[in-house]
Protein backbone atom coordinates (compact mmCIF):
# COMPACT_ATOMS: atom_id res chain seq x y z
CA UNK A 1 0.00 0.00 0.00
CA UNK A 2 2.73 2.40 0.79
CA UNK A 3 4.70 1.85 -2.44
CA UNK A 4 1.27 3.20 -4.06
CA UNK A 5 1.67 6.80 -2.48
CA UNK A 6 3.23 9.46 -3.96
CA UNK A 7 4.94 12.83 -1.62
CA UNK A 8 2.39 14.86 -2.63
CA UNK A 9 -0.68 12.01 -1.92
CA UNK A 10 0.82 11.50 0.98
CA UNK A 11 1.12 15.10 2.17
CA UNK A 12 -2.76 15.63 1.48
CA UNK A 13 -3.77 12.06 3.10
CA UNK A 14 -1.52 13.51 6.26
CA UNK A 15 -3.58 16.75 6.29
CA UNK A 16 -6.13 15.66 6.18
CA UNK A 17 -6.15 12.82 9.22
CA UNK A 18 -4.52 15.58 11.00
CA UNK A 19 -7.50 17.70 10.52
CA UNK A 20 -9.91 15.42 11.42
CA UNK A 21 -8.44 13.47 14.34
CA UNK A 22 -7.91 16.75 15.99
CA UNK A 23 -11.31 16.99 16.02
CA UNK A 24 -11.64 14.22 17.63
CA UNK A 25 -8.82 14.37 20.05
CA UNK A 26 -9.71 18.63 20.72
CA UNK A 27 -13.49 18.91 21.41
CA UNK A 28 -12.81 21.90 23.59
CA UNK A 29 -11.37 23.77 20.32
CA UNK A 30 -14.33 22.51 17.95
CA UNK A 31 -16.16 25.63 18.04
CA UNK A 32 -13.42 27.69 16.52
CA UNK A 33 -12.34 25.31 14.31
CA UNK A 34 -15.91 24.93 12.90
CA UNK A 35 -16.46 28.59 13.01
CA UNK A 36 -12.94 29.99 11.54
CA UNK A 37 -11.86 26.67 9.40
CA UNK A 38 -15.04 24.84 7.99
CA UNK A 39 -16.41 26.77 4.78
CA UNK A 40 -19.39 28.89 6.55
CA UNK A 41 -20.19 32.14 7.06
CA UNK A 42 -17.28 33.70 7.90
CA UNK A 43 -16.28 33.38 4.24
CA UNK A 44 -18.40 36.50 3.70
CA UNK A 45 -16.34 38.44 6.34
CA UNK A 46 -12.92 38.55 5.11
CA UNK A 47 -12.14 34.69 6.47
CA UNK A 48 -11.20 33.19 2.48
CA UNK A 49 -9.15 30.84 3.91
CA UNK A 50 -12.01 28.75 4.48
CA UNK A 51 -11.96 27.42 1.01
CA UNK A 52 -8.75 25.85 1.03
CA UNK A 53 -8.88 24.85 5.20
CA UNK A 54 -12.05 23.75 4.81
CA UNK A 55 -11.06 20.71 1.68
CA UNK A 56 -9.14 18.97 4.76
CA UNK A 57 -11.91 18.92 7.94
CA UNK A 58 -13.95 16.35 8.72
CA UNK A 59 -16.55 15.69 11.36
CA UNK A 60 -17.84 12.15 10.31
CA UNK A 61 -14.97 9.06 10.34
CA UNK A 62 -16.98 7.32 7.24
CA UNK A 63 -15.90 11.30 5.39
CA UNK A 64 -12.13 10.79 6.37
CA UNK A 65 -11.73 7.00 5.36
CA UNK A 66 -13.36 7.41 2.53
CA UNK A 67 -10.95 10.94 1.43
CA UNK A 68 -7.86 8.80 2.76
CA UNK A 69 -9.01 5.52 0.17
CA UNK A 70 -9.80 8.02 -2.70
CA UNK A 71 -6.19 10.06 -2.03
CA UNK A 72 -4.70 6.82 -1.90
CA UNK A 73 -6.48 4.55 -4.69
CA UNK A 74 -7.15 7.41 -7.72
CA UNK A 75 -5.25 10.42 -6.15
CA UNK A 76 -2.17 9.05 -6.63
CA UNK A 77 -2.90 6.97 -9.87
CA UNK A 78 -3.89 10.53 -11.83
CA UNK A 79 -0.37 12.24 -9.93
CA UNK A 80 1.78 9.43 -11.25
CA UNK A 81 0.26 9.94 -15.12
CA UNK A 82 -0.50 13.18 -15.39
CA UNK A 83 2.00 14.93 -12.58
CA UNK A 84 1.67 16.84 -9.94
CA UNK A 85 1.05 19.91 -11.09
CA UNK A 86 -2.01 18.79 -12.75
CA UNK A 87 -3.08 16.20 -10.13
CA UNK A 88 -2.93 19.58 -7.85
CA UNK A 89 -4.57 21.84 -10.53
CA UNK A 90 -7.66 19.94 -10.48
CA UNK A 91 -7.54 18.68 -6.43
CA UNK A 92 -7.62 22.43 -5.68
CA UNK A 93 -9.12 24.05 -8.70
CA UNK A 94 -12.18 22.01 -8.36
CA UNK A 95 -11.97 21.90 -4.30
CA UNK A 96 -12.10 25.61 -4.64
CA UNK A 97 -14.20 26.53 -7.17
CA UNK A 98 -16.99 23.96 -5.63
CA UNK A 99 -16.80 25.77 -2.54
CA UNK A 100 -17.54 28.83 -3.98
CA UNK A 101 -20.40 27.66 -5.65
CA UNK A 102 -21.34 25.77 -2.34
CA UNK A 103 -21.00 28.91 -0.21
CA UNK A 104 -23.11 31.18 -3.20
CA UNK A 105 -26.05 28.77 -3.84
CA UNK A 106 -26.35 28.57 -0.05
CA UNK A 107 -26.37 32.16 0.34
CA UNK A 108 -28.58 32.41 -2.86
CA UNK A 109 -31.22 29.48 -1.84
CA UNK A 110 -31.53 30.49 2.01
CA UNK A 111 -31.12 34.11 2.08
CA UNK A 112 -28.21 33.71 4.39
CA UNK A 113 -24.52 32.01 4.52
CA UNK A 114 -26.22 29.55 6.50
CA UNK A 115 -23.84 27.11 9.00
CA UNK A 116 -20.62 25.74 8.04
CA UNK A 117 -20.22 23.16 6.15
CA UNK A 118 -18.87 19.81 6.47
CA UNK A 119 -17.75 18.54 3.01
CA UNK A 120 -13.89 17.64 3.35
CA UNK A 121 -11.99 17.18 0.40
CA UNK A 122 -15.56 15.29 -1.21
CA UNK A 123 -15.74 17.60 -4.20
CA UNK A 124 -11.82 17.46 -4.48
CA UNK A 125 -11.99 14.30 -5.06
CA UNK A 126 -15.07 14.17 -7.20
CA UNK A 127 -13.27 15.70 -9.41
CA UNK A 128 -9.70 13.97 -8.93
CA UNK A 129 -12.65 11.08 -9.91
CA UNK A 130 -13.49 12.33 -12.65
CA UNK A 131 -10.12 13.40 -13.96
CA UNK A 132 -9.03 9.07 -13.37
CA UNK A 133 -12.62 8.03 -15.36
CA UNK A 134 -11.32 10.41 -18.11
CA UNK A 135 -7.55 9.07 -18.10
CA UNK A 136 -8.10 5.20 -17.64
CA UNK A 137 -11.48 5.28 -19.87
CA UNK A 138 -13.24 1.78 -20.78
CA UNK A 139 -10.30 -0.20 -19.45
CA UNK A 140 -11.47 -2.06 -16.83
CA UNK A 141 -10.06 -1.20 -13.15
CA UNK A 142 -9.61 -3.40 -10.12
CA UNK A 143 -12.09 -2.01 -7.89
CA UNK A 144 -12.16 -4.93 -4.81
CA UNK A 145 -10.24 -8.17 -5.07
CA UNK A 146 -10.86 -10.16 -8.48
CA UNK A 147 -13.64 -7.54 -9.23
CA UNK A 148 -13.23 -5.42 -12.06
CA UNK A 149 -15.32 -2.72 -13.70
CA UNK A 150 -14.70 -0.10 -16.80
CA UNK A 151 -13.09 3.14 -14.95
CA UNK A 152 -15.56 5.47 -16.45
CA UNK A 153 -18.62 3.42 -15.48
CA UNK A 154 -17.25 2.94 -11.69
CA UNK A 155 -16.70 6.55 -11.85
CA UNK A 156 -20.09 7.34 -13.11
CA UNK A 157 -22.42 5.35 -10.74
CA UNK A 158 -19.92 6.85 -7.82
CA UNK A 159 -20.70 10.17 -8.97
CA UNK A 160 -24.33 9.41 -9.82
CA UNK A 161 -25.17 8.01 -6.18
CA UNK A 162 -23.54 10.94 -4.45
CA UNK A 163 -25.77 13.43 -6.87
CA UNK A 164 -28.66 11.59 -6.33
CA UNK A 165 -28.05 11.67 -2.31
CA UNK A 166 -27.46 15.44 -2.18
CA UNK A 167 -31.41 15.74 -3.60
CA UNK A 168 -32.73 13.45 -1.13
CA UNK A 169 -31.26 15.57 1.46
CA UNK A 170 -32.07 18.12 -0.66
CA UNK A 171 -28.83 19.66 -0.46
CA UNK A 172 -28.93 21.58 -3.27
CA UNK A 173 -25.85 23.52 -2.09
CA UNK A 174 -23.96 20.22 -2.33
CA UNK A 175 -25.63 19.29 -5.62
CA UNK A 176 -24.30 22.14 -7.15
CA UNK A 177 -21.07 22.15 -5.83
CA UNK A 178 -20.45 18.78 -7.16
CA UNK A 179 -21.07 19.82 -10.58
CA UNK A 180 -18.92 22.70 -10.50
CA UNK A 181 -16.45 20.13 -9.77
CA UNK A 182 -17.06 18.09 -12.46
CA UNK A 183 -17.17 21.15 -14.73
CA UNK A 184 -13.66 21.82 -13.80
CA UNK A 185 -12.35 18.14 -13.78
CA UNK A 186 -13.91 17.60 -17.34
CA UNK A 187 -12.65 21.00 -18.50
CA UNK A 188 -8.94 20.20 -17.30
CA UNK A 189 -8.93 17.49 -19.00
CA UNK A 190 -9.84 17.84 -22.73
CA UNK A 191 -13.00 17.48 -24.74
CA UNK A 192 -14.98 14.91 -24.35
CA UNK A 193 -15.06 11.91 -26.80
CA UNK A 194 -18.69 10.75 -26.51
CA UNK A 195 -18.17 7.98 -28.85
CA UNK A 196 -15.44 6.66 -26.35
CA UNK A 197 -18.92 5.68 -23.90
CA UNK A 198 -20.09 3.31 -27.07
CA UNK A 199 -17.41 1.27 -28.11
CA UNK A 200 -19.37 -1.47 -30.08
CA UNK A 201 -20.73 0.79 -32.50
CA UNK A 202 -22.65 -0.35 -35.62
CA UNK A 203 -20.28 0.36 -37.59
CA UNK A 204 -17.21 -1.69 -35.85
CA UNK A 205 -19.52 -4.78 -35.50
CA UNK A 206 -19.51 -4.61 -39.43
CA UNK A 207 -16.09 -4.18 -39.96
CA UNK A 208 -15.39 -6.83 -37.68
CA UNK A 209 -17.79 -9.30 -38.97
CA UNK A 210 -16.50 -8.70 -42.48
CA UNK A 211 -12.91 -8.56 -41.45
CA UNK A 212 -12.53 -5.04 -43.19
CA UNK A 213 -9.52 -2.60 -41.61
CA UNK A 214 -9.68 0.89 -41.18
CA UNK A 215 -9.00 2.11 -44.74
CA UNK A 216 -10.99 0.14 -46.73
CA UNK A 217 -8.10 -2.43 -47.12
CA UNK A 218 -8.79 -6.19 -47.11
CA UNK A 219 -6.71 -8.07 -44.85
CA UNK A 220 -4.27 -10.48 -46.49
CA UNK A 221 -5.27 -14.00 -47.09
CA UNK A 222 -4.43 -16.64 -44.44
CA UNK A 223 -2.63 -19.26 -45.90
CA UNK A 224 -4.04 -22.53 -46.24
């Protein structure tokens, strides 16, 4: 597992346990913490730092493992293919930009900054998510064990369930804020190819069944 981590993935993954286990270990300092580092209303007073400080806080241990697996299991793949500068382009860019749209729509749809917010580093990596589906496309990738599933369609029922979740709670905030992030993820990395979703089109299931290459050109004759 270690020889999967990269500096910088492991930098980020030791953020952001130290945010959250003190926390834990600090209740007597939660109030400030939550008032002066979670993205809230003091973003609206002068207090920007929120939208970086607020990427590595979490209140709920199911939050935390699940930032330290996604760091560790896609953070790291996208660092070591793309670099770090982009792996931290889009970590950041989309952390950022998601809380901005987090903090406006809940401004916009209550009337008021409303109370801090607990998201972590979940639109981060929504993004870094998206950023891996984009990279690895219809290969298939070892999500558990033996099991196996194309990248992009992993990525997309991920994505899909945490959507879907924000509108139950009706987080609409949150909803949002998740597709800035995939705005900016899909953005950093290229146009999309939607003919790269459909694979088996028509028109390869003819050119395989009649054994014609790209080109027009018959393929030479087997010998007998």
């Amino acid at each position: 597992m270690l020889d999967r981590l990269t500096p910088t993935v492991r930098n980020l993954i030791i953020a952001v346990t130290l945010g959250y286990f003190f926390l834990v270990l600090a209740p007597a300092a939660n109030g400030w913490v939550i008032a002066h580092l979670f993205l809230g209303p003091g973003l609206f007073h002068g207090e920007v730092w929120q939208l970086v400080t607020g990427l590595f806080l979490h209140v709920r241990f199911t939050a935390w493992i699940f930032s330290v697996i996604g760091l560790w299991w896609v953070g790291a793949f996208v660092e070591r293919v793309k670099g770090q500068r982009f792996f931290l382009g889009v970590f950041f860019g989309a952390g950022i930009a998601a809380n901005v749209v987090a903090a406006l729509a809940s401004l916009a749809l209550s009337g008021a900054a409303g109370a801090a917010r607990s998201d972590g580093a979940a639109f981060a990596l929504t993004a870094t998510f998206v950023a891996f589906a984009r990279i690895y496309g219809a290969r298939p990738a070892q999500i558990w064990g033996a099991f196996s599933m194309r990248a992009d369609y992993f990525t997309g029922i991920l994505i899909g369930f945490s959507l879907l979740l924000s509108l139950v709670n009706r987080d609409f905030a949150g909803f949002l804020a998740e597709v800035a992030a995939i705005v900016v993820a899909l953005a950093a990395t290229g146009p999309l190819n939607v003919s790269s979703l459909f694979p088996t089109t028509r028109t390869g299931r003819g050119k395989a069944r009649y054994r014609v290459l790209d080109g027009g050109k018959r393929p030479p004759n087997r010998p007998n």
